[in-house]
Protein backbone atom coordinates (compact mmCIF):
# COMPACT_ATOMS: atom_id res chain seq x y z
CA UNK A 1 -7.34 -46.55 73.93
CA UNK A 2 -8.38 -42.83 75.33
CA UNK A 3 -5.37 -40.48 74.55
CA UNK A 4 -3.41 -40.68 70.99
CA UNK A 5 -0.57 -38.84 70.61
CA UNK A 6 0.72 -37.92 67.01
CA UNK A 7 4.59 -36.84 66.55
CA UNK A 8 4.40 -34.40 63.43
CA UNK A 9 7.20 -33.73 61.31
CA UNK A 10 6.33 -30.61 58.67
CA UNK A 11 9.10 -32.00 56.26
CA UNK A 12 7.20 -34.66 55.70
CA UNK A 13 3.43 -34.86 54.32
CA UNK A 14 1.12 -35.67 57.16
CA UNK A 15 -1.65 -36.89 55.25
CA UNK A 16 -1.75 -40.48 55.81
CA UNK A 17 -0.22 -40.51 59.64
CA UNK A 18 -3.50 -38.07 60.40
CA UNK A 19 -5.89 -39.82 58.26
CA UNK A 20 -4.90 -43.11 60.33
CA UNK A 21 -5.10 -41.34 63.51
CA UNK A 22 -9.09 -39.96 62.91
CA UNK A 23 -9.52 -43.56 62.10
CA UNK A 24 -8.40 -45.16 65.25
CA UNK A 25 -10.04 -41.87 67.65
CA UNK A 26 -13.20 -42.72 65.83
CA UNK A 27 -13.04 -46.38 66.19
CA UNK A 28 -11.74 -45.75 69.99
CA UNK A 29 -13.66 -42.65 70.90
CA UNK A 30 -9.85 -41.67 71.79
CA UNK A 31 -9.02 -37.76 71.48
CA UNK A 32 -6.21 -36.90 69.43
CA UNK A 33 -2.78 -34.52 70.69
CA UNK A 34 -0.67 -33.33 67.94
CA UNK A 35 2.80 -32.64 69.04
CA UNK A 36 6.09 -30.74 67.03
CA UNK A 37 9.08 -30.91 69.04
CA UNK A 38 10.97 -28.00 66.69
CA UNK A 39 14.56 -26.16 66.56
CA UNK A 40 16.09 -24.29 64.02
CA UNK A 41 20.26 -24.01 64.24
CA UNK A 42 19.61 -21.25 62.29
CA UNK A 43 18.20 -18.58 65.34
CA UNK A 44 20.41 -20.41 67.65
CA UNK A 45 23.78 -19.02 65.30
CA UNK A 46 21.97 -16.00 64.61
CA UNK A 47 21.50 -14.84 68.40
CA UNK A 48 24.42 -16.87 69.50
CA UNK A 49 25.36 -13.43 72.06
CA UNK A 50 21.96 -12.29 72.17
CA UNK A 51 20.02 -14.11 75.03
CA UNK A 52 16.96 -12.27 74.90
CA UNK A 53 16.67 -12.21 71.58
CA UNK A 54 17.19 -15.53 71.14
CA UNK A 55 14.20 -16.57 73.27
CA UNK A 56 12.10 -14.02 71.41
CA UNK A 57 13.11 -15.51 67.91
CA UNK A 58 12.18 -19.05 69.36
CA UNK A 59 8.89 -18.03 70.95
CA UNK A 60 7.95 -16.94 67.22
CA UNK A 61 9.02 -19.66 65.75
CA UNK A 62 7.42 -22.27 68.26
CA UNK A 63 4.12 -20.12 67.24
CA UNK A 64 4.57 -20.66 63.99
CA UNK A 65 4.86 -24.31 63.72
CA UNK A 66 1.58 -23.87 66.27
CA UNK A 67 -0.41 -22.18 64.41
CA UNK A 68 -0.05 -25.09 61.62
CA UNK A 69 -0.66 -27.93 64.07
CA UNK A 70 -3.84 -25.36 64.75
CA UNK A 71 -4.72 -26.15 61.06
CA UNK A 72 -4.64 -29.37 61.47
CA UNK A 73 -6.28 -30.25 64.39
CA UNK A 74 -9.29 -28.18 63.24
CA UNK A 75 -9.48 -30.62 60.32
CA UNK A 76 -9.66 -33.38 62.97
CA UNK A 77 -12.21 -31.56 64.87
CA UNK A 78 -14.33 -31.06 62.05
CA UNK A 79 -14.45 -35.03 62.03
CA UNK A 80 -16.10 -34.82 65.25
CA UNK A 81 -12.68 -35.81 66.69
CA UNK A 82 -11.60 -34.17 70.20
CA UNK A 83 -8.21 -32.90 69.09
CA UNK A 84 -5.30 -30.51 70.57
CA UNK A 85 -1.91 -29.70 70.05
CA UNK A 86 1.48 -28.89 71.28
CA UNK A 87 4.78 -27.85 70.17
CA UNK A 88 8.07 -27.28 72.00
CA UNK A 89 11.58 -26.05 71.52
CA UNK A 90 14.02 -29.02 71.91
CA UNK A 91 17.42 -29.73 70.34
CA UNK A 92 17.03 -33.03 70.63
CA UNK A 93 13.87 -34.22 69.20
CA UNK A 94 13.51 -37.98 70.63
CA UNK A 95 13.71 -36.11 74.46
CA UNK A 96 11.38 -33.78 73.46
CA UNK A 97 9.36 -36.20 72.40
CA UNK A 98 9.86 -38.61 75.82
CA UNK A 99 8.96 -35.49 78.10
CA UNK A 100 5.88 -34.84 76.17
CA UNK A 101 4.64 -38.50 76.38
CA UNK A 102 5.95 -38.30 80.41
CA UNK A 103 3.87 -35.40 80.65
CA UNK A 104 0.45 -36.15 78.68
CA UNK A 105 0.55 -40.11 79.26
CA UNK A 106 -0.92 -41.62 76.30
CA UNK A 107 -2.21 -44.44 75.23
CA UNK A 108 -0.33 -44.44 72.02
CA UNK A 109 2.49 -42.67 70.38
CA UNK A 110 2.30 -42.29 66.45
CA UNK A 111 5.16 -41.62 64.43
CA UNK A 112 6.32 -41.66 60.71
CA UNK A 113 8.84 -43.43 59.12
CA UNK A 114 10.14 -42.24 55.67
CA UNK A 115 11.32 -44.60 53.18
CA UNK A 116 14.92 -44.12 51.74
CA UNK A 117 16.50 -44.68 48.53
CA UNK A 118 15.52 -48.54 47.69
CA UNK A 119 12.12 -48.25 46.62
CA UNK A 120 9.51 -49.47 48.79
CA UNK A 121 11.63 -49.82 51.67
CA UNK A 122 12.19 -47.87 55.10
CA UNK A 123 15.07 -46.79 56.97
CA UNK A 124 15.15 -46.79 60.69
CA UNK A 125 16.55 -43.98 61.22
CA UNK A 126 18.15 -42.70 64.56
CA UNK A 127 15.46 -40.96 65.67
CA UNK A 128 13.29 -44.02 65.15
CA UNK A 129 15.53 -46.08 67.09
CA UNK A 130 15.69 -43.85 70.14
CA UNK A 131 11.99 -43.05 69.80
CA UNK A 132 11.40 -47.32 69.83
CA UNK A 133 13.78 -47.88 72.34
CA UNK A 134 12.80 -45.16 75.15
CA UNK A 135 9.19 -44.88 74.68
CA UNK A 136 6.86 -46.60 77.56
CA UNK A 137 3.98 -46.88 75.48
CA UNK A 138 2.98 -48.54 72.64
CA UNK A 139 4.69 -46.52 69.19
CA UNK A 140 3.10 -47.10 66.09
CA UNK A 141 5.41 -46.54 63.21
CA UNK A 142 3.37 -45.35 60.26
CA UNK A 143 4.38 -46.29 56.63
CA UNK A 144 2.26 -44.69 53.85
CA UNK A 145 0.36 -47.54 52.94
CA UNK A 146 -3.47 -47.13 53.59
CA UNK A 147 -5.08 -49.63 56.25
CA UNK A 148 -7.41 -52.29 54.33
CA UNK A 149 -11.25 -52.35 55.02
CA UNK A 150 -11.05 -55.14 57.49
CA UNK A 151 -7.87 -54.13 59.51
CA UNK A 152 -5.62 -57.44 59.50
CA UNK A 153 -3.41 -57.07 62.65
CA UNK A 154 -0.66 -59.90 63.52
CA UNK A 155 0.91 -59.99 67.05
CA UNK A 156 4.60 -61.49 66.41
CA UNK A 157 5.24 -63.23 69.96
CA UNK A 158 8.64 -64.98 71.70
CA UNK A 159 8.05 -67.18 74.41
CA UNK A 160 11.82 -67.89 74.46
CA UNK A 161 12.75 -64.87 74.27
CA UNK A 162 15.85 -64.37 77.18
CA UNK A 163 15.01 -61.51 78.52
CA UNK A 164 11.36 -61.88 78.99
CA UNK A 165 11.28 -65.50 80.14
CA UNK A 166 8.06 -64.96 82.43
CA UNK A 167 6.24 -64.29 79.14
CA UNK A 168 5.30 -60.27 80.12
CA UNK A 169 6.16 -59.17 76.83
CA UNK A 170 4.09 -61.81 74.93
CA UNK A 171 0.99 -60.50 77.14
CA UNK A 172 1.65 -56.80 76.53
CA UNK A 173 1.77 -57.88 72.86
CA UNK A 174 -1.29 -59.97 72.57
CA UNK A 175 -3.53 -57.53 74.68
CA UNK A 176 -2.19 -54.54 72.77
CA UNK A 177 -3.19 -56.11 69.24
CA UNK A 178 -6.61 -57.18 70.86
CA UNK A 179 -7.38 -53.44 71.44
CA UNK A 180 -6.19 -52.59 68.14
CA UNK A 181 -8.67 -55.07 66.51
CA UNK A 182 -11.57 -54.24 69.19
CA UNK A 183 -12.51 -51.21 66.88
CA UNK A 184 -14.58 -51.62 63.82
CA UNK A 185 -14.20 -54.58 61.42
CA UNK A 186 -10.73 -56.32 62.46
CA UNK A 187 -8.87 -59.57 62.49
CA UNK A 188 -6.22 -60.29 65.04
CA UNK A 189 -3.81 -62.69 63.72
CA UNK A 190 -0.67 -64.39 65.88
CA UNK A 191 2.80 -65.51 65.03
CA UNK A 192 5.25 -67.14 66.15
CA UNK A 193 8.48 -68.00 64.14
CA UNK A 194 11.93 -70.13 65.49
CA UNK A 195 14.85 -71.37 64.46
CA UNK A 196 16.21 -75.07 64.94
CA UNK A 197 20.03 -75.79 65.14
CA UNK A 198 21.59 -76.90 61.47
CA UNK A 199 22.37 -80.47 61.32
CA UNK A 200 25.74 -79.50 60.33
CA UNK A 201 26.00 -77.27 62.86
CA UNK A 202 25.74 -80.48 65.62
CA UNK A 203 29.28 -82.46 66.50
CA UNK A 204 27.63 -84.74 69.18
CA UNK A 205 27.05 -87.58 67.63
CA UNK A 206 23.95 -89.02 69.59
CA UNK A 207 22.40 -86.07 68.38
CA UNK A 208 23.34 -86.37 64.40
CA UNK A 209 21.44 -89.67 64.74
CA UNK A 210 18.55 -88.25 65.89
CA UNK A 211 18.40 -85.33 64.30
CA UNK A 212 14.55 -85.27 63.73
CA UNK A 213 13.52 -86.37 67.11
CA UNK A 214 15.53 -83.68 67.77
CA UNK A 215 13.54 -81.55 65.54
CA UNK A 216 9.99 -82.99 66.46
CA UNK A 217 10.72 -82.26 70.22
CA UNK A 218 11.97 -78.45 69.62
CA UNK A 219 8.77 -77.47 67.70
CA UNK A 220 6.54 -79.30 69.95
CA UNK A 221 8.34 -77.37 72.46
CA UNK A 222 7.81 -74.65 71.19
CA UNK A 223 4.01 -74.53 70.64
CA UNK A 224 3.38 -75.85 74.32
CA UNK A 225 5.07 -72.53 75.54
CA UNK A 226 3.07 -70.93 72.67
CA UNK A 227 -0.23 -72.61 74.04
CA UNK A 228 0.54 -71.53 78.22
CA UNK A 229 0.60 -67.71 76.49
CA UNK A 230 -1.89 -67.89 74.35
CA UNK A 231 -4.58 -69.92 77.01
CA UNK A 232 -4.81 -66.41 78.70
CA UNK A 233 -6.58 -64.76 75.71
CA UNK A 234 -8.70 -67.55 74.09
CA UNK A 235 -6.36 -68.75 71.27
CA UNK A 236 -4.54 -72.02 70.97
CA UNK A 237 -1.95 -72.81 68.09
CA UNK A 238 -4.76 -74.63 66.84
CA UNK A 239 -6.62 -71.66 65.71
CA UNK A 240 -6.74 -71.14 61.97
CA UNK A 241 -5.27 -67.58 62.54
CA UNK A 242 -2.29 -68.58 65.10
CA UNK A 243 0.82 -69.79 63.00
CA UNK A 244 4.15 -71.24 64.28
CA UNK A 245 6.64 -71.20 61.41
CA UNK A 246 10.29 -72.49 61.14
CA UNK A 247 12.84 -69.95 59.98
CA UNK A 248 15.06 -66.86 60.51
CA UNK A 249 11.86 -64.35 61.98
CA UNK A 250 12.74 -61.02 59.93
CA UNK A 251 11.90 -62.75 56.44
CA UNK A 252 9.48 -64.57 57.75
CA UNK A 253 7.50 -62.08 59.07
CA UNK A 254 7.90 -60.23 56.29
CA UNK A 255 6.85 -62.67 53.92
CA UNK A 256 3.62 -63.49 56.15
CA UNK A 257 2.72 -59.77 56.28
CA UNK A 258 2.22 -59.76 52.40
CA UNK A 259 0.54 -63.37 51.89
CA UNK A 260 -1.92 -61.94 54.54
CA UNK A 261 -2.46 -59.08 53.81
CA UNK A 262 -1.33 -57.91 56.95
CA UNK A 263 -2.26 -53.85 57.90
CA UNK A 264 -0.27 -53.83 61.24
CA UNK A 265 2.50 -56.03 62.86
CA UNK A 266 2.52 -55.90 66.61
CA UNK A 267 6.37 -56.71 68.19
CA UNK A 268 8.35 -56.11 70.92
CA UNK A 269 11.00 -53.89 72.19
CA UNK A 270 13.94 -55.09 73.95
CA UNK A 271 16.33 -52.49 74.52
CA UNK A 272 19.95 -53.43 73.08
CA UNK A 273 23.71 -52.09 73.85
CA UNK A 274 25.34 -50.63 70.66
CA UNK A 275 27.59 -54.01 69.92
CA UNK A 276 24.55 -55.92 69.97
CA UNK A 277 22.77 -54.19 67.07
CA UNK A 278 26.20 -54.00 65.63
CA UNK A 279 27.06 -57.45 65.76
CA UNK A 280 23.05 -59.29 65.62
CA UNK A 281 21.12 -56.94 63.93
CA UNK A 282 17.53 -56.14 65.32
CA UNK A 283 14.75 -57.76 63.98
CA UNK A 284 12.09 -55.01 64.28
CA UNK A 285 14.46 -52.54 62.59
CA UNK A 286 14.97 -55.43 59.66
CA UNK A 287 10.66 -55.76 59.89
CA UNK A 288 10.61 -52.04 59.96
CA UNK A 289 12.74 -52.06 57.19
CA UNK A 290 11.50 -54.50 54.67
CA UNK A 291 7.58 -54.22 54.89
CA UNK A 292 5.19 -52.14 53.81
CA UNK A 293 2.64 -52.28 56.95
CA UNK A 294 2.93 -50.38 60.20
CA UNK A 295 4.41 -51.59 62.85
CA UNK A 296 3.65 -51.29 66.74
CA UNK A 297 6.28 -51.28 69.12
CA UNK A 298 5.28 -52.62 72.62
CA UNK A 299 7.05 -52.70 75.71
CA UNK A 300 6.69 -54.96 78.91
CA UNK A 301 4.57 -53.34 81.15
CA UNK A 302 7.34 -52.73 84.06
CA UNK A 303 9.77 -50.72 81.47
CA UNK A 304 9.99 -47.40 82.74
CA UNK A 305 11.76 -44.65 80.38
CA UNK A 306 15.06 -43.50 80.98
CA UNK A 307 14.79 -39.92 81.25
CA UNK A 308 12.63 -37.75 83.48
CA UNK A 309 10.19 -34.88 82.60
């Protein structure tokens, strides 16, 4: 991990997203770009037949919000961290965003989520969605809860998954949580959960009878595929921290993060239509959603984004 890039959103505090960002250039010897794609409607309405004036009123304002990201990465800097920064005018934030990361190439994209009005709980907002579902690198969605001592990181991995039958995504996964727990004192945990058909949910009648053969051959099944990803990087599902579970995966991943004390989940993105999340749900918004740990968001490694710079 050599570049970091941090999204900044003055609304917000920035405290924790920049505190966890000097940890990981420290741990990385990564330097740090903080980025503010702004607009205000305001000097837009204002200057509405004013062209020139317009463009004056925005170069102030982008200068502005510069000369706080200036505060900031001093701070960094005076953690011995290599830091910049960047701001641009963009109405829509999630492109500006995409052309900045098109244009600087990093290694990781940081961003904040904000919890909404259930206590303790996230919303993944629209912006978070576009930001997860264009970006082609790794996004770490920041929560405010402080990292642990020992950073606990657990890579969630599919090797069913449909669209990424050749197991690329699984790989991306594994080898991006491996660099996350290369720095400093780390553990590197791996799950895998699945789901078996009901027995009321089978009519053929072969089947009903042997319901738990049935059972015993999907799970072993399952860890064999588990075992041809995991063989690449050392790990078997024997391994004390590699854990196959039965069940739906949101709860159960969110229930695993808290037993274990988990500091960052590791997942992947699969982009999805607009039915789809309508109709299924996703399960990294639902993980997003639910716990209190960061999550990364990792894409196969031939994704390219959809727009241009």
């Amino acid at each position: 991990m050599d570049k970091i890039l941090v999204n900044i959103d003055f609304k917000h505090d920035t405290a924790v997203i920049l505190e966890k960002a000097a940890q990981l250039a420290i741990e990385h010897s990564a330097v740090v770009e903080l980025f503010c794609c702004c607009y205000n409607r305001a000097i837009v309405q204002d200057y509405m037949f004013d062209k020139a004036g317009a463009q004056k009123a925005e170069h102030v304002y982008v200068r502005q919000i510069e000369s706080q990201l200036e505060v900031l990465s001093d701070a960094l800097a005076d953690k011995g961290i290599h830091a910049s920064f960047d701001a641009c005018w963009d109405r829509y934030t999630d492109e500006g965003i995409m052309r900045k990361i098109l244009r600087y190439e990093p290694d990781l994209l940081m961003h904040a989520v904000q919890p909404h009005s259930r206590i303790g709980h996230y919303l993944f907002a629209s912006l978070d969605w576009q930001i997860a579902r264009q970006s082609p690198v790794p996004v770490l969605f920041v929560k405010q809860k402080p990292w642990t001592t020992i950073m606990r990181i657990a890579a969630c991995i599919d090797p069913f998954h449909k669209d990424d039958l050749q197991g690329q995504l699984d790989r991306e996964i594994l080898t991006q949580s491996q660099t996350f727990s290369k720095g400093g004192m780390s553990e590197l945990r791996v799950l895998h959960c699945f789901n078996t058909l009901p027995h009321e949910a089978i009519f053929d009648e072969h089947l009903v009878t042997d319901y738990e053969a049935l059972q015993i051959r999907i799970e072993k099944e399952h860890i064999t595929r588990c075992n041809d990803v995991l063989a690449e990087f050392g790990l078997s599902t024997e391994d004390s921290l590699v854990d196959v579970l039965k069940g739906e995966a949101d709860s159960l991943i969110s229930d695993y993060a808290v037993d274990n004390h988990i500091d960052i989940i590791a997942m992947g993105g699969v982009a999805r239509s607009v039915l789809d999340r309508l109709l299924l749900g996703s399960t990294m918004e639902s993980v997003v959603d639910n716990v209190d740990c960061d999550v990364v968001v990792v894409k196969r490694p031939d994704f390219l984004c959809p727009l241009s710079e």
